[in-house]
PDB file of N, CA and C in Angstrom:
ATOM      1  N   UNK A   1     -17.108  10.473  24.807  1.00  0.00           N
ATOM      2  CA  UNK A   1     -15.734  10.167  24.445  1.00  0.00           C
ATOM      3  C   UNK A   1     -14.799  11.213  25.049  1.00  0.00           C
ATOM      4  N   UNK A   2     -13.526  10.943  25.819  1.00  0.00           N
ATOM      5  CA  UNK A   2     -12.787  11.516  26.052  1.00  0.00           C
ATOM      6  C   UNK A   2     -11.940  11.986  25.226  1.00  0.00           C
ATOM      7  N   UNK A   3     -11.184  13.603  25.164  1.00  0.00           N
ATOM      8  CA  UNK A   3     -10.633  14.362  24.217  1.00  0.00           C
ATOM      9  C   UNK A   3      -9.584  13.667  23.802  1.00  0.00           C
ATOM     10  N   UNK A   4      -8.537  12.245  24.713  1.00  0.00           N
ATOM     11  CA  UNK A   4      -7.657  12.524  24.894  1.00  0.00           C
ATOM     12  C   UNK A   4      -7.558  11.168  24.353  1.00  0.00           C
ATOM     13  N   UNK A   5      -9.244  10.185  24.271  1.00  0.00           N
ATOM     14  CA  UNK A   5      -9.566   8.787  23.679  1.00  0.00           C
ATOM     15  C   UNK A   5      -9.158   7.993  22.245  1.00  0.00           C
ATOM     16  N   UNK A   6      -8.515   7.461  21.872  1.00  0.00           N
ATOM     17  CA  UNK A   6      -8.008   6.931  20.702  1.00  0.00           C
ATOM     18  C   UNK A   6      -9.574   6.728  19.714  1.00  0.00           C
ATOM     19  N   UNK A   7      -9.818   7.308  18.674  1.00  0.00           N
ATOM     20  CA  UNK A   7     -10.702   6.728  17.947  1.00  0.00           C
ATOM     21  C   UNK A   7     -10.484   6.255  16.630  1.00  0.00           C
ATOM     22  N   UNK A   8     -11.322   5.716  16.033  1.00  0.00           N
ATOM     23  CA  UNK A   8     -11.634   5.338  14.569  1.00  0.00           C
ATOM     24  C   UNK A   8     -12.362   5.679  13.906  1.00  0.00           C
ATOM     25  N   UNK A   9     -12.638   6.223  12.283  1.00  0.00           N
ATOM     26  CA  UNK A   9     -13.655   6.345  11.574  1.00  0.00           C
ATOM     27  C   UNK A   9     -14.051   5.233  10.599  1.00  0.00           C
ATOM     28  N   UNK A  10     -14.719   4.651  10.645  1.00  0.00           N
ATOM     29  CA  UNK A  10     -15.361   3.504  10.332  1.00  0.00           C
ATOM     30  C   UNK A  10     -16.286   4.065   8.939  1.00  0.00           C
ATOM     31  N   UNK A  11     -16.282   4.218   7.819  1.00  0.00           N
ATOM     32  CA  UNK A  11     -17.507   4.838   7.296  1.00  0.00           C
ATOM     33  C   UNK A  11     -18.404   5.950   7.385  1.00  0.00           C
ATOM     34  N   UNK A  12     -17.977   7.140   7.544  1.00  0.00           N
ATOM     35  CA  UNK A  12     -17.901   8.262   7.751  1.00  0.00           C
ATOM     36  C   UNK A  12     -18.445   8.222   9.726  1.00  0.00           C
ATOM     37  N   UNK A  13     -18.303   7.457  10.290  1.00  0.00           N
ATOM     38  CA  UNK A  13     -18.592   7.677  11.833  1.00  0.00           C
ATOM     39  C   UNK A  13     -17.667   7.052  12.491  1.00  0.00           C
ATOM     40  N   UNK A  14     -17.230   8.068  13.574  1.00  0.00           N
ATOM     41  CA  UNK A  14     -16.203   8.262  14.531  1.00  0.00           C
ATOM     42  C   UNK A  14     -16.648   7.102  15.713  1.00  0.00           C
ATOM     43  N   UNK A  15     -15.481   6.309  16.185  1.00  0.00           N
ATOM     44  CA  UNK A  15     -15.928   5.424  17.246  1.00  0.00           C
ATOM     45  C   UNK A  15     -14.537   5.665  18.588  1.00  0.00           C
ATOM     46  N   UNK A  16     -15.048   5.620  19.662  1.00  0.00           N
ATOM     47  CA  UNK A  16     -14.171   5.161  20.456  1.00  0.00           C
ATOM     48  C   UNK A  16     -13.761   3.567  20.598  1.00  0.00           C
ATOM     49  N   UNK A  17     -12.094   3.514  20.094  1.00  0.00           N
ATOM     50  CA  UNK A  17     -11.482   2.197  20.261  1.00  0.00           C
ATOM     51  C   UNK A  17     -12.115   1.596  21.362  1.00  0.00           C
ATOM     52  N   UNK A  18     -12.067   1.865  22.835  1.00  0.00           N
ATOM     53  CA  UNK A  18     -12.461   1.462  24.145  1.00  0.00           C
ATOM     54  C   UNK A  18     -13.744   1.195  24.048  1.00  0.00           C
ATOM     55  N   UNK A  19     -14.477   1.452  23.087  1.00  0.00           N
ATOM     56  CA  UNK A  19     -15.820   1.022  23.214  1.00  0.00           C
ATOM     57  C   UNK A  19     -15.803  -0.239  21.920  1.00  0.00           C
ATOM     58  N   UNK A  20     -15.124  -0.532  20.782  1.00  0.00           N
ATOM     59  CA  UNK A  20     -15.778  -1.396  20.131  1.00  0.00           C
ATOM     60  C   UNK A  20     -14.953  -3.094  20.621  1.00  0.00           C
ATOM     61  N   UNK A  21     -16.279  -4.143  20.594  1.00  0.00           N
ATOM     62  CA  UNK A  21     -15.549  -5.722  20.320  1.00  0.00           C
ATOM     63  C   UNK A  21     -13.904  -5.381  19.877  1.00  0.00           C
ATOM     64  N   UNK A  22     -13.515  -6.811  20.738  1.00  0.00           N
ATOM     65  CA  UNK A  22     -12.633  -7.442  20.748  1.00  0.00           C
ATOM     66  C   UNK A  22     -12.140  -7.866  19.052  1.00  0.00           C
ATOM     67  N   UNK A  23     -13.088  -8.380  18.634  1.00  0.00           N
ATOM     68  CA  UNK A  23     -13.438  -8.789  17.394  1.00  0.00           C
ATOM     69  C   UNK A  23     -13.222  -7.731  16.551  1.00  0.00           C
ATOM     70  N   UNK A  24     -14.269  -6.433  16.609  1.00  0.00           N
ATOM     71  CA  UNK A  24     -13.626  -5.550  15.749  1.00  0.00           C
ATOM     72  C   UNK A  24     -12.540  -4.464  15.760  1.00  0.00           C
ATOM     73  N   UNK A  25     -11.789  -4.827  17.124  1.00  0.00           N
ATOM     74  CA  UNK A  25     -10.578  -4.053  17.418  1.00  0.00           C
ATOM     75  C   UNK A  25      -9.602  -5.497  16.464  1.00  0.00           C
ATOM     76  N   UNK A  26      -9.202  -6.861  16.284  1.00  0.00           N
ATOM     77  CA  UNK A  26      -9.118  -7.308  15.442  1.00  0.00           C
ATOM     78  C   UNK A  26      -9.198  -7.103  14.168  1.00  0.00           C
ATOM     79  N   UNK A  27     -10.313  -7.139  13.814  1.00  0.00           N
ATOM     80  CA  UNK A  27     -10.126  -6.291  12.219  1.00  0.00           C
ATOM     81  C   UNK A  27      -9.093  -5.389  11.620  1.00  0.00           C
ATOM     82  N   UNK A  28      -9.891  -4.284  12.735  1.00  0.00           N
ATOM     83  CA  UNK A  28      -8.922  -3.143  12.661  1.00  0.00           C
ATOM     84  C   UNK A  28      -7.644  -3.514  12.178  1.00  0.00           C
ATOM     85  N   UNK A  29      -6.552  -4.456  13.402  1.00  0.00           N
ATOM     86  CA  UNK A  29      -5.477  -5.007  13.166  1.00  0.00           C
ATOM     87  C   UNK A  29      -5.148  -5.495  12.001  1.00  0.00           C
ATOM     88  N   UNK A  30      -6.196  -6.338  11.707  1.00  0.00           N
ATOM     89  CA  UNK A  30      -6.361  -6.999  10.512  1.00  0.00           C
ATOM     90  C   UNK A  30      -5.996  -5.769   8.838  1.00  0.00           C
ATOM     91  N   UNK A  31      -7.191  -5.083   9.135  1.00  0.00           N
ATOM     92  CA  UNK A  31      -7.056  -3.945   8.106  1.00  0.00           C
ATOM     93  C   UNK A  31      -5.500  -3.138   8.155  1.00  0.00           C
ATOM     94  N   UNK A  32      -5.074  -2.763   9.173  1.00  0.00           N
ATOM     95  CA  UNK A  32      -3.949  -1.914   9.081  1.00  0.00           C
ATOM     96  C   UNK A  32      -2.925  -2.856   8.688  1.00  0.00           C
ATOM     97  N   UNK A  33      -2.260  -4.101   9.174  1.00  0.00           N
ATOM     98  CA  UNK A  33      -1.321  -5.016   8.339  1.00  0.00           C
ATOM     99  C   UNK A  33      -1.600  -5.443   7.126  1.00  0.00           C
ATOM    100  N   UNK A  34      -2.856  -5.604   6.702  1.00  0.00           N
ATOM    101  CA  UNK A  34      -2.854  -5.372   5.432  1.00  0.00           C
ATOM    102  C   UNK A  34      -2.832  -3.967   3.951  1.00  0.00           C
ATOM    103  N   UNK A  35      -3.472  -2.844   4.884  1.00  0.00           N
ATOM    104  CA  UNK A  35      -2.647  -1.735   3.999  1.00  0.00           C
ATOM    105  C   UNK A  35      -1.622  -1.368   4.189  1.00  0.00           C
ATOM    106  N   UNK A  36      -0.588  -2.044   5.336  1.00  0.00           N
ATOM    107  CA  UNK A  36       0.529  -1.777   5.091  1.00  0.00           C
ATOM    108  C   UNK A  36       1.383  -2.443   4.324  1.00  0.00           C
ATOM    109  N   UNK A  37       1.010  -3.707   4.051  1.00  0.00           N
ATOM    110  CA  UNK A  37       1.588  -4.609   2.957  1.00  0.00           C
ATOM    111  C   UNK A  37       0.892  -4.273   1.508  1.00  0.00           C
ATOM    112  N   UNK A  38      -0.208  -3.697   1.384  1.00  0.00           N
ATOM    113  CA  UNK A  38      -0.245  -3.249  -0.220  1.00  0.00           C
ATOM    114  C   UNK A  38       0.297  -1.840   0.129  1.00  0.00           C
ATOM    115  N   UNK A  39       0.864  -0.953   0.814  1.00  0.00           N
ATOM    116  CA  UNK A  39       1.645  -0.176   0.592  1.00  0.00           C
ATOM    117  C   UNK A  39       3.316  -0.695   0.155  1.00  0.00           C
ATOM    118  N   UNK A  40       3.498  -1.627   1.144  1.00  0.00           N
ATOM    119  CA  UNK A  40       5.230  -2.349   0.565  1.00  0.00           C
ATOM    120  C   UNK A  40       5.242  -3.082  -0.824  1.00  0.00           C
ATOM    121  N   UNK A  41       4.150  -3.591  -1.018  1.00  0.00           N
ATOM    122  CA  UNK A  41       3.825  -4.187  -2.691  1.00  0.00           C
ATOM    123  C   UNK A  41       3.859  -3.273  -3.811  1.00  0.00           C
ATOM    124  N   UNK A  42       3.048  -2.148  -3.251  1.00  0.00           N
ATOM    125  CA  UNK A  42       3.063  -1.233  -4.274  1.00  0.00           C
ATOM    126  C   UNK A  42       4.457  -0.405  -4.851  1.00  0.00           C
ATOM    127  N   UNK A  43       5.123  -0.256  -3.853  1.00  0.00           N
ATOM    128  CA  UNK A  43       6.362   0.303  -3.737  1.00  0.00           C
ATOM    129  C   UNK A  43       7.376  -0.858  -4.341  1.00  0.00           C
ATOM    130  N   UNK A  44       7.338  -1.997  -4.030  1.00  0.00           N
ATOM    131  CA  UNK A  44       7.942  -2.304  -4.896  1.00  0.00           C
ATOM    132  C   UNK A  44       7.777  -3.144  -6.068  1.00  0.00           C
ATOM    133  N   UNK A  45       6.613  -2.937  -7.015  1.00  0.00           N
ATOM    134  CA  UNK A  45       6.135  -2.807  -8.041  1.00  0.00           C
ATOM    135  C   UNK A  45       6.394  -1.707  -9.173  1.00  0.00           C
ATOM    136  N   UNK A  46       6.713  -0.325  -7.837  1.00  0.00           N
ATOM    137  CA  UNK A  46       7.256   0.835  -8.394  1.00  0.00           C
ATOM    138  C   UNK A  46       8.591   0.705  -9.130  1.00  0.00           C
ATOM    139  N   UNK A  47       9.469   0.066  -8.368  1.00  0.00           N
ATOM    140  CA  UNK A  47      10.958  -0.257  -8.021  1.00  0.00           C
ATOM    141  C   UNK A  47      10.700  -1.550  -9.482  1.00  0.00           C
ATOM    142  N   UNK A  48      10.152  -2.398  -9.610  1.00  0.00           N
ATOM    143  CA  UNK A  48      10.319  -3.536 -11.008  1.00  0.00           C
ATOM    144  C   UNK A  48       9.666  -2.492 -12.064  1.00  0.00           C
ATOM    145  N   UNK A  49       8.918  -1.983 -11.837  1.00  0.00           N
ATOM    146  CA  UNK A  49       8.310  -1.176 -13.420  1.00  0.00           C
ATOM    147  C   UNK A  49       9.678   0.059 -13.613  1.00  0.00           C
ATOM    148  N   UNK A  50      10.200   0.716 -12.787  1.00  0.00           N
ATOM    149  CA  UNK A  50      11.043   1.358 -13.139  1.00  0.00           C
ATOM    150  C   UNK A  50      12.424   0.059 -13.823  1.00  0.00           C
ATOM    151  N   UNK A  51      12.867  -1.094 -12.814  1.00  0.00           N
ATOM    152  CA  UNK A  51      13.897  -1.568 -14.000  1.00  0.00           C
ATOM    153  C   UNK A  51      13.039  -2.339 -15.095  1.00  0.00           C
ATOM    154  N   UNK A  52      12.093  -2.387 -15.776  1.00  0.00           N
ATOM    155  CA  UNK A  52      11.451  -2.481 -16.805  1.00  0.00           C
ATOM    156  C   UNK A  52      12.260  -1.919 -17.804  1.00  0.00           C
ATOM    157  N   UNK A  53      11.814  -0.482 -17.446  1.00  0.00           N
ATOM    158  CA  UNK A  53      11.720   0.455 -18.052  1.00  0.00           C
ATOM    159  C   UNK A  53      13.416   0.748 -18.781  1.00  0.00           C
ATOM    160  N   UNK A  54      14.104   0.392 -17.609  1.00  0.00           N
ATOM    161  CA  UNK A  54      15.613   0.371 -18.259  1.00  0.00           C
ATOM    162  C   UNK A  54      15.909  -0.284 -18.883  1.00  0.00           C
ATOM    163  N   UNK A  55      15.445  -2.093 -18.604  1.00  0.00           N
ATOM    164  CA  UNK A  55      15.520  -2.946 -19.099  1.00  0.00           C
ATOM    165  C   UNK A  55      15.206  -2.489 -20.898  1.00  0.00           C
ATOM    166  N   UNK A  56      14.079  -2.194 -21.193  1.00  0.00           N
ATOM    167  CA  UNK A  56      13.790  -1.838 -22.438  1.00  0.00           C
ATOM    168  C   UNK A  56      14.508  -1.223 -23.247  1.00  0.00           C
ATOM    169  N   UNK A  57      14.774  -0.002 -22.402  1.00  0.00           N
ATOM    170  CA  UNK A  57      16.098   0.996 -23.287  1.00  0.00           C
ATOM    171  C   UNK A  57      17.276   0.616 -23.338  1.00  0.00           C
ATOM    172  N   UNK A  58      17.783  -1.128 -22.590  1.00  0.00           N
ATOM    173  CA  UNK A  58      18.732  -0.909 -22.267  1.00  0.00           C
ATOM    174  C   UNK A  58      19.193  -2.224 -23.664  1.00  0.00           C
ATOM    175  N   UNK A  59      17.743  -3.084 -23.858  1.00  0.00           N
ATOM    176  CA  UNK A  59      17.214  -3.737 -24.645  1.00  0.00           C
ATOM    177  C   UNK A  59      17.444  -2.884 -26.652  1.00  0.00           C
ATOM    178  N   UNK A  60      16.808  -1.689 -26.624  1.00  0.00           N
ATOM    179  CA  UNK A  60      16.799  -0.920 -27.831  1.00  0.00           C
ATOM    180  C   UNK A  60      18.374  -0.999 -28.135  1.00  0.00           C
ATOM    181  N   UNK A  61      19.069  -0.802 -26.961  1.00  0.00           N
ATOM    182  CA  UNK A  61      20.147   0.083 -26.870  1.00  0.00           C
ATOM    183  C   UNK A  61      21.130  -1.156 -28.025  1.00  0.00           C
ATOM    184  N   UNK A  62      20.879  -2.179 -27.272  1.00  0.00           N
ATOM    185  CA  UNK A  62      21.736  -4.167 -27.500  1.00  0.00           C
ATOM    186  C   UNK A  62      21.338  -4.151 -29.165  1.00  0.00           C
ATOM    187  N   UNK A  63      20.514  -3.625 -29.659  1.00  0.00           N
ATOM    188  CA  UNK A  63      19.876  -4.431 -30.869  1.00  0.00           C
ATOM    189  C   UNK A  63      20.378  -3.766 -32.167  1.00  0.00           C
ATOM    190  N   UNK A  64      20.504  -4.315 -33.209  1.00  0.00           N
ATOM    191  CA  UNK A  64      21.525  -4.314 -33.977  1.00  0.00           C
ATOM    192  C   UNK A  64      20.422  -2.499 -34.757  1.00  0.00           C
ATOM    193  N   UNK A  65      21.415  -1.759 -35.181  1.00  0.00           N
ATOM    194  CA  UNK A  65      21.142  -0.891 -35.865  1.00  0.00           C
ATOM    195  C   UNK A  65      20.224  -0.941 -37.206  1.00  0.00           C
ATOM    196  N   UNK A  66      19.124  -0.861 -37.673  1.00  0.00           N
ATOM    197  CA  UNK A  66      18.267  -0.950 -38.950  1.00  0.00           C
ATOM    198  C   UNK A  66      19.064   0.626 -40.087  1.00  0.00           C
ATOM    199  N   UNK A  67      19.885   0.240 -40.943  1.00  0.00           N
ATOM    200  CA  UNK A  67      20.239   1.120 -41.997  1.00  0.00           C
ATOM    201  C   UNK A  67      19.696   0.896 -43.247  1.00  0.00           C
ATOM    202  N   UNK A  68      18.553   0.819 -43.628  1.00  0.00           N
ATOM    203  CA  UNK A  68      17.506   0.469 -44.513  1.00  0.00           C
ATOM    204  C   UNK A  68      16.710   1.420 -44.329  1.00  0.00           C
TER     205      UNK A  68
END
C-alpha cells in the first residue's frame, strides 16, 4: 500500500480502497450515506426532545394553580 493510498478499516483490518470490489467500494457508499442520515436524525430528535421539554413546562406553566 502506498503512504499516500486512501484506505479503510473494515473490522479491525486496514484495506486499500484501490484494491477492494466495485461492490464493496458500494457498500462503503452505502454505509457512509447512511451514517450520515442517522447522524441528521439524531440531531434532530435532539432538536423535538428539547421542544418537548418546553412544551411540558410550558404545559405546567397553562394549568390552573392546585390551592388545596
Amino acid at each position: 500500500m502506498a503512504e499516500n493510498e486512501q484506505k479503510v478499516v473494515i473490522d479491525g483490518t486496514e484495506y486499500a480502497l484501490s484494491s477492494l470490489s466495485q461492490e464493496a467500494k458500494a457498500q462503503i457508499t452505502n454505509l457512509r450515506v447512511v451514517e450520515n442520515e442517522i447522524a441528521q436524525l439524531k440531531a434532530k430528535l435532539a432538536i423535538a426532545s428539547t421542544a418537548k421539554i418546553a412544551y411540558q413546562h410550558a404545559l405546567k406553566n397553562a394549568l390552573p394553580v392546585d390551592t388545596h
